[in-house]
C-alpha atoms as a PDB file:
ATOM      1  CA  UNK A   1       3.568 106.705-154.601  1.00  0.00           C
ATOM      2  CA  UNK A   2       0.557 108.662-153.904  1.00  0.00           C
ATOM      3  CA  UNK A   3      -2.772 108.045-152.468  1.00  0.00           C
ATOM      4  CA  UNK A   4      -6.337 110.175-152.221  1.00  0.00           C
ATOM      5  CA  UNK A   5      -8.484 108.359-150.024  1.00  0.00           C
ATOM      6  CA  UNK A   6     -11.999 107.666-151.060  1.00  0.00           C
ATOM      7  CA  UNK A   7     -14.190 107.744-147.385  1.00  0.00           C
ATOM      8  CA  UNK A   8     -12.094 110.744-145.852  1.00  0.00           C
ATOM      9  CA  UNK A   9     -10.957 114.111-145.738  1.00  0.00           C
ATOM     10  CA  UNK A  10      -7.853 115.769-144.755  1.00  0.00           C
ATOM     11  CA  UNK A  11      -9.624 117.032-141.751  1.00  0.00           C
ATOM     12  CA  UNK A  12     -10.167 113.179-140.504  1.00  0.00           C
ATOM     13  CA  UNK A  13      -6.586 112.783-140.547  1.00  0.00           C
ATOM     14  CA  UNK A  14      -4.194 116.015-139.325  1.00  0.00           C
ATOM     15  CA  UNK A  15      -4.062 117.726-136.136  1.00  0.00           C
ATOM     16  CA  UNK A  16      -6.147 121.059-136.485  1.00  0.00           C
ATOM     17  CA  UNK A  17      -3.229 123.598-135.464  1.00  0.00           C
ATOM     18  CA  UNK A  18      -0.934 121.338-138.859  1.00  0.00           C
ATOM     19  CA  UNK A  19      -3.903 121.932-140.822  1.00  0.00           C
ATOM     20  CA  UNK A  20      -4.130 125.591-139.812  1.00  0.00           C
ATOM     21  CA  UNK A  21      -0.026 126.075-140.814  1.00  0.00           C
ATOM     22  CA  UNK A  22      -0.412 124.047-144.519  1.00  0.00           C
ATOM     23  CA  UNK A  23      -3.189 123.070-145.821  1.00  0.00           C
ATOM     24  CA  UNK A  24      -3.704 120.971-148.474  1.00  0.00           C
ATOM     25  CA  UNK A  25      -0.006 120.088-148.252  1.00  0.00           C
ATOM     26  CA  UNK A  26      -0.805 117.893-145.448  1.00  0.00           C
ATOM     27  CA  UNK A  27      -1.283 115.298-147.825  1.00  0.00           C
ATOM     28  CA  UNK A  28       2.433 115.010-148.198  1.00  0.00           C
ATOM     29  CA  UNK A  29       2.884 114.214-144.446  1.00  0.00           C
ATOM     30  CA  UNK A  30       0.773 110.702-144.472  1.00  0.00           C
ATOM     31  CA  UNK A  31       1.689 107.850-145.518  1.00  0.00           C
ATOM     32  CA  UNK A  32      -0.370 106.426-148.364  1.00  0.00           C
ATOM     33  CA  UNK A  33      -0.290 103.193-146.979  1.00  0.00           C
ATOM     34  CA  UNK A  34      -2.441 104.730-143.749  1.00  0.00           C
ATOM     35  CA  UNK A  35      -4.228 106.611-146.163  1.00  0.00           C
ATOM     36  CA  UNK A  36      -5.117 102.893-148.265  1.00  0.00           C
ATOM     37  CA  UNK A  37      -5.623 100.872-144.433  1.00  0.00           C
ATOM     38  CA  UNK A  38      -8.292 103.398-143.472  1.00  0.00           C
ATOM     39  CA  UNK A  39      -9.895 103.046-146.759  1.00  0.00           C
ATOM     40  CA  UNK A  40     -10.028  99.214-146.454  1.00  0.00           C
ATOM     41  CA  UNK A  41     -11.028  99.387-143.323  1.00  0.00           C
ATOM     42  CA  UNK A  42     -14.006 101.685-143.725  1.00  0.00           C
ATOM     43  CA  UNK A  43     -15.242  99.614-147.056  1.00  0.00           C
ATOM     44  CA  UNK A  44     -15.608  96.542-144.803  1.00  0.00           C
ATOM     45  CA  UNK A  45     -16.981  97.912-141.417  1.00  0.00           C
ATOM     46  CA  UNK A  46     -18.551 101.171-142.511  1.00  0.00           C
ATOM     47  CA  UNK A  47     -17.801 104.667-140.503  1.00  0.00           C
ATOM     48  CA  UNK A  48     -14.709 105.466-138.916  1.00  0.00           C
ATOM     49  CA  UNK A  49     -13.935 108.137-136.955  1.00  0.00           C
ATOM     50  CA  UNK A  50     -10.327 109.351-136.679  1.00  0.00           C
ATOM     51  CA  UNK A  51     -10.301 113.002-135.663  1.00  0.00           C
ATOM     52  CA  UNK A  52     -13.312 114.987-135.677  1.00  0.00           C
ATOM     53  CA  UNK A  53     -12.795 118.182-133.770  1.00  0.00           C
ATOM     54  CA  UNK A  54     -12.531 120.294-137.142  1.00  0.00           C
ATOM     55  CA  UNK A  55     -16.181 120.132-137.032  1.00  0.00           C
ATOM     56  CA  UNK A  56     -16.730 120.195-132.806  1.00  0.00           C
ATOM     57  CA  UNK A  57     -15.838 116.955-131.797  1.00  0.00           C
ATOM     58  CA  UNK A  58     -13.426 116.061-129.178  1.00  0.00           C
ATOM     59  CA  UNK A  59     -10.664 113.862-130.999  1.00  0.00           C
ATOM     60  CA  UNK A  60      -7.337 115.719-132.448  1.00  0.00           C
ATOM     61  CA  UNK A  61      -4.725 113.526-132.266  1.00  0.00           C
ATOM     62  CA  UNK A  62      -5.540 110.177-133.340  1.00  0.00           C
ATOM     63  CA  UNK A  63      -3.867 110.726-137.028  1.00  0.00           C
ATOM     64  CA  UNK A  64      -1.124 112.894-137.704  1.00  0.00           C
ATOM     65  CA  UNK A  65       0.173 114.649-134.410  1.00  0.00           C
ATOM     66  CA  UNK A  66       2.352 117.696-133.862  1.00  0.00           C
ATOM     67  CA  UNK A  67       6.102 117.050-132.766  1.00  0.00           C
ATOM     68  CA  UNK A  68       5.117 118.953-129.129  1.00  0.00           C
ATOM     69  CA  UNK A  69       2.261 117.356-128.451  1.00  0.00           C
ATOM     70  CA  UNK A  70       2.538 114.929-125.305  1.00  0.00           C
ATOM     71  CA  UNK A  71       0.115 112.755-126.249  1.00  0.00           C
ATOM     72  CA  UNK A  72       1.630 109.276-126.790  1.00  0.00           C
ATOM     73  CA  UNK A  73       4.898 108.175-127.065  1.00  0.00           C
ATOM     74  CA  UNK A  74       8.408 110.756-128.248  1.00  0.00           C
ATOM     75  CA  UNK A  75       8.391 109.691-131.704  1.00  0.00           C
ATOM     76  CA  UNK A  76       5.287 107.826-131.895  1.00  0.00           C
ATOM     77  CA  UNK A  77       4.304 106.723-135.402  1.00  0.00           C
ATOM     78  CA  UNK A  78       1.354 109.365-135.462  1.00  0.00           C
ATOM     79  CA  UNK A  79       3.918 112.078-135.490  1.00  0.00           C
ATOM     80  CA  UNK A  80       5.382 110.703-138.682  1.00  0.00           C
ATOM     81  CA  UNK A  81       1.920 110.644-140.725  1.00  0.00           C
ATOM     82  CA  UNK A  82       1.798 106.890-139.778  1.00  0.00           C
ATOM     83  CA  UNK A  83      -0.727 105.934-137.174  1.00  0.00           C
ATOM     84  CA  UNK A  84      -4.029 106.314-137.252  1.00  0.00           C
ATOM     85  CA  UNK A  85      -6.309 106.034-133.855  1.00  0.00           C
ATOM     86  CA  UNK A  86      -9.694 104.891-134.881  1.00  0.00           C
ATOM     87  CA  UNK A  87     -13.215 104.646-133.510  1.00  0.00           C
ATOM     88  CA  UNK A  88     -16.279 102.622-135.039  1.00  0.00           C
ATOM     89  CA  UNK A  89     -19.725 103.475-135.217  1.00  0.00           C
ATOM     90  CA  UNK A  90     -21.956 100.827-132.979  1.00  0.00           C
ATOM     91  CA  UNK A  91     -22.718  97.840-133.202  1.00  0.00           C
ATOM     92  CA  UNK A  92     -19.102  97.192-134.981  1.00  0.00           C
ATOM     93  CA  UNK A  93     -16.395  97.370-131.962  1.00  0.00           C
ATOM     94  CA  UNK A  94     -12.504  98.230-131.900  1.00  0.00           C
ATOM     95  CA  UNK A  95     -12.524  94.493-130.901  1.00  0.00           C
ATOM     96  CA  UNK A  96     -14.128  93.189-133.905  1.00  0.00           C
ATOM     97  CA  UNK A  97     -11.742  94.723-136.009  1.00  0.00           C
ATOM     98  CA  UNK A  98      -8.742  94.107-134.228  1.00  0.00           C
ATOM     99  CA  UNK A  99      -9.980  89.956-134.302  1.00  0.00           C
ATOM    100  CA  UNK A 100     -10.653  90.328-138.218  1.00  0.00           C
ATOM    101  CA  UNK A 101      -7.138  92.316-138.538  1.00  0.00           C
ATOM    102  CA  UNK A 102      -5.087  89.545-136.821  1.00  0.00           C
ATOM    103  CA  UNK A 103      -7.180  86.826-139.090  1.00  0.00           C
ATOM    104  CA  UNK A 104      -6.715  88.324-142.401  1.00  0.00           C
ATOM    105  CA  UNK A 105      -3.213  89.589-141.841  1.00  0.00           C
ATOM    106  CA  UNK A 106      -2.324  88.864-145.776  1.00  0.00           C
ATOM    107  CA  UNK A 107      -5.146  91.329-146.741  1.00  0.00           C
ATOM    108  CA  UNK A 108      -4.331  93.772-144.171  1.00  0.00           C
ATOM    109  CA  UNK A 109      -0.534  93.774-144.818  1.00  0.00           C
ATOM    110  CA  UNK A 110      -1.501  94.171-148.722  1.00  0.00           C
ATOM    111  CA  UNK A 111      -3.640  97.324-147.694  1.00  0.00           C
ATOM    112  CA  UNK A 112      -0.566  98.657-145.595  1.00  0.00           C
ATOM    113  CA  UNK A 113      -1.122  97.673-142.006  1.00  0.00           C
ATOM    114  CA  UNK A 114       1.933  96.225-140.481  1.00  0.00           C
ATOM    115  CA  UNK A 115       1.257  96.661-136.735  1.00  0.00           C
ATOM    116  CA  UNK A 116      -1.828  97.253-134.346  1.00  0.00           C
ATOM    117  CA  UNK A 117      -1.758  97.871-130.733  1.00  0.00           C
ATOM    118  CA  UNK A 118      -2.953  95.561-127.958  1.00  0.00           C
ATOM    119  CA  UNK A 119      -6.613  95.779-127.875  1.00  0.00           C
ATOM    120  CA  UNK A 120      -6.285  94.810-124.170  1.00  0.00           C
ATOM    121  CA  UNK A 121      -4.608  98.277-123.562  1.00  0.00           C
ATOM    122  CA  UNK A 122      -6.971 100.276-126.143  1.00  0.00           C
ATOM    123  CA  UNK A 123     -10.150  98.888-125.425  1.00  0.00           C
ATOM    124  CA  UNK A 124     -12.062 102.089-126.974  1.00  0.00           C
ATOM    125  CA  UNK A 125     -10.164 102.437-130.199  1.00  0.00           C
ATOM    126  CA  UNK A 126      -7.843 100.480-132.171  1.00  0.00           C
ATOM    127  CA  UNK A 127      -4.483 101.658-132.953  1.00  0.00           C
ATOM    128  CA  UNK A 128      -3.081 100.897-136.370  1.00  0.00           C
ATOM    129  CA  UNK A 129       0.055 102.193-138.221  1.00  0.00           C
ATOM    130  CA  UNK A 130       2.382 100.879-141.248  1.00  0.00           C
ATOM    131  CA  UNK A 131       5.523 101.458-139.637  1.00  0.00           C
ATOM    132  CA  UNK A 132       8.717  99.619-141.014  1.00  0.00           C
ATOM    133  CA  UNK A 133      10.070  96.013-139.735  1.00  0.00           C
ATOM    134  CA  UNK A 134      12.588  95.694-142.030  1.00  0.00           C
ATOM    135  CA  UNK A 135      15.235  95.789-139.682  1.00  0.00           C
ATOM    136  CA  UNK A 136      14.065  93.097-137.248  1.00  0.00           C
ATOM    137  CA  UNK A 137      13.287  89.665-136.598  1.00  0.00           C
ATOM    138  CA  UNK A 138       9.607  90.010-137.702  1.00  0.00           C
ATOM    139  CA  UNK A 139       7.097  87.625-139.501  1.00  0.00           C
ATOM    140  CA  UNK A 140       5.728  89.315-142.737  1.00  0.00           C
ATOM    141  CA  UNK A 141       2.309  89.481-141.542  1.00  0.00           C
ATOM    142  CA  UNK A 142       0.904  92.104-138.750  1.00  0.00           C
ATOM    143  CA  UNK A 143       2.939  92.783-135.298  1.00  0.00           C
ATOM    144  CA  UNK A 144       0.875  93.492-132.194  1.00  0.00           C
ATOM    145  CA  UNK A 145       2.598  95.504-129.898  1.00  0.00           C
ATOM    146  CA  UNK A 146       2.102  97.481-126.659  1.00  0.00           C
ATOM    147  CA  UNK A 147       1.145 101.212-126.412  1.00  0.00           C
END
């Protein structure tokens, strides 16, 4: 399965020093399912930023992060091409989202989110990733979970 999002580029979505090492094979580190949620996501609520330092912004590591980076957790879900960090253009807040996530979980599930972080704990940006529950005693809908 493959996916080529519509609203982004590769940029948005890889640590600058991965990009630097491959390219346009990044694309084959992501998930398409976080490729598809950050789609959905930016159809209903309009810009998203992700990481923008490729063209002088600050952010770097809220998609795809490199294996030595300390940001985050050891084997956080970003350093598997599955998390994305994301930030919304005002007046839409990582709050908003995070309420419409939790009620429309069938829709998000079907667009590949399966988890989201505590908004409590990420007040500034909401934390979303389509990591795998098969293994545990989940519901099928969306898991919230602490960073």
């Amino acid at each position: 399965m493959s996916y080529t999002p519509v609203y982004f580029s590769l940029r948005e979505f890889v640590d600058p020093a991965i990009f630097a090492a491959r390219g346009n094979n990044c694309w084959q580190l992501l998930s398409p399912e976080i490729l598809r949620a950050a789609d959905w996501l930016r159809g209903i609520f309009g810009p998203i930023t992700v990481n923008n330092s490729y063209n002088g912004g600050r952010y770097s590591e809220s998609g795809l992060r490199r294996w030595e980076s300390t940001v985050g957790a050891k084997y956080s879900q970003h350093k598997f091409g599955r998390a994305l960090d994301l930030k919304f253009r005002a007046p839409v807040t990582p709050q908003q989202v995070y309420a419409h996530i939790l009620a429309n979980q069938a829709d998000a599930r079907a667009h590949g989110i399966t988890t989201v972080e505590d908004i409590n704990s990420t007040p500034t940006w909401l934390h979303i990733d389509c990591r795998n529950w098969a293994d545990q005693d989940v519901p099928v809908m969306v898991k919230v979970v602490q960073p």
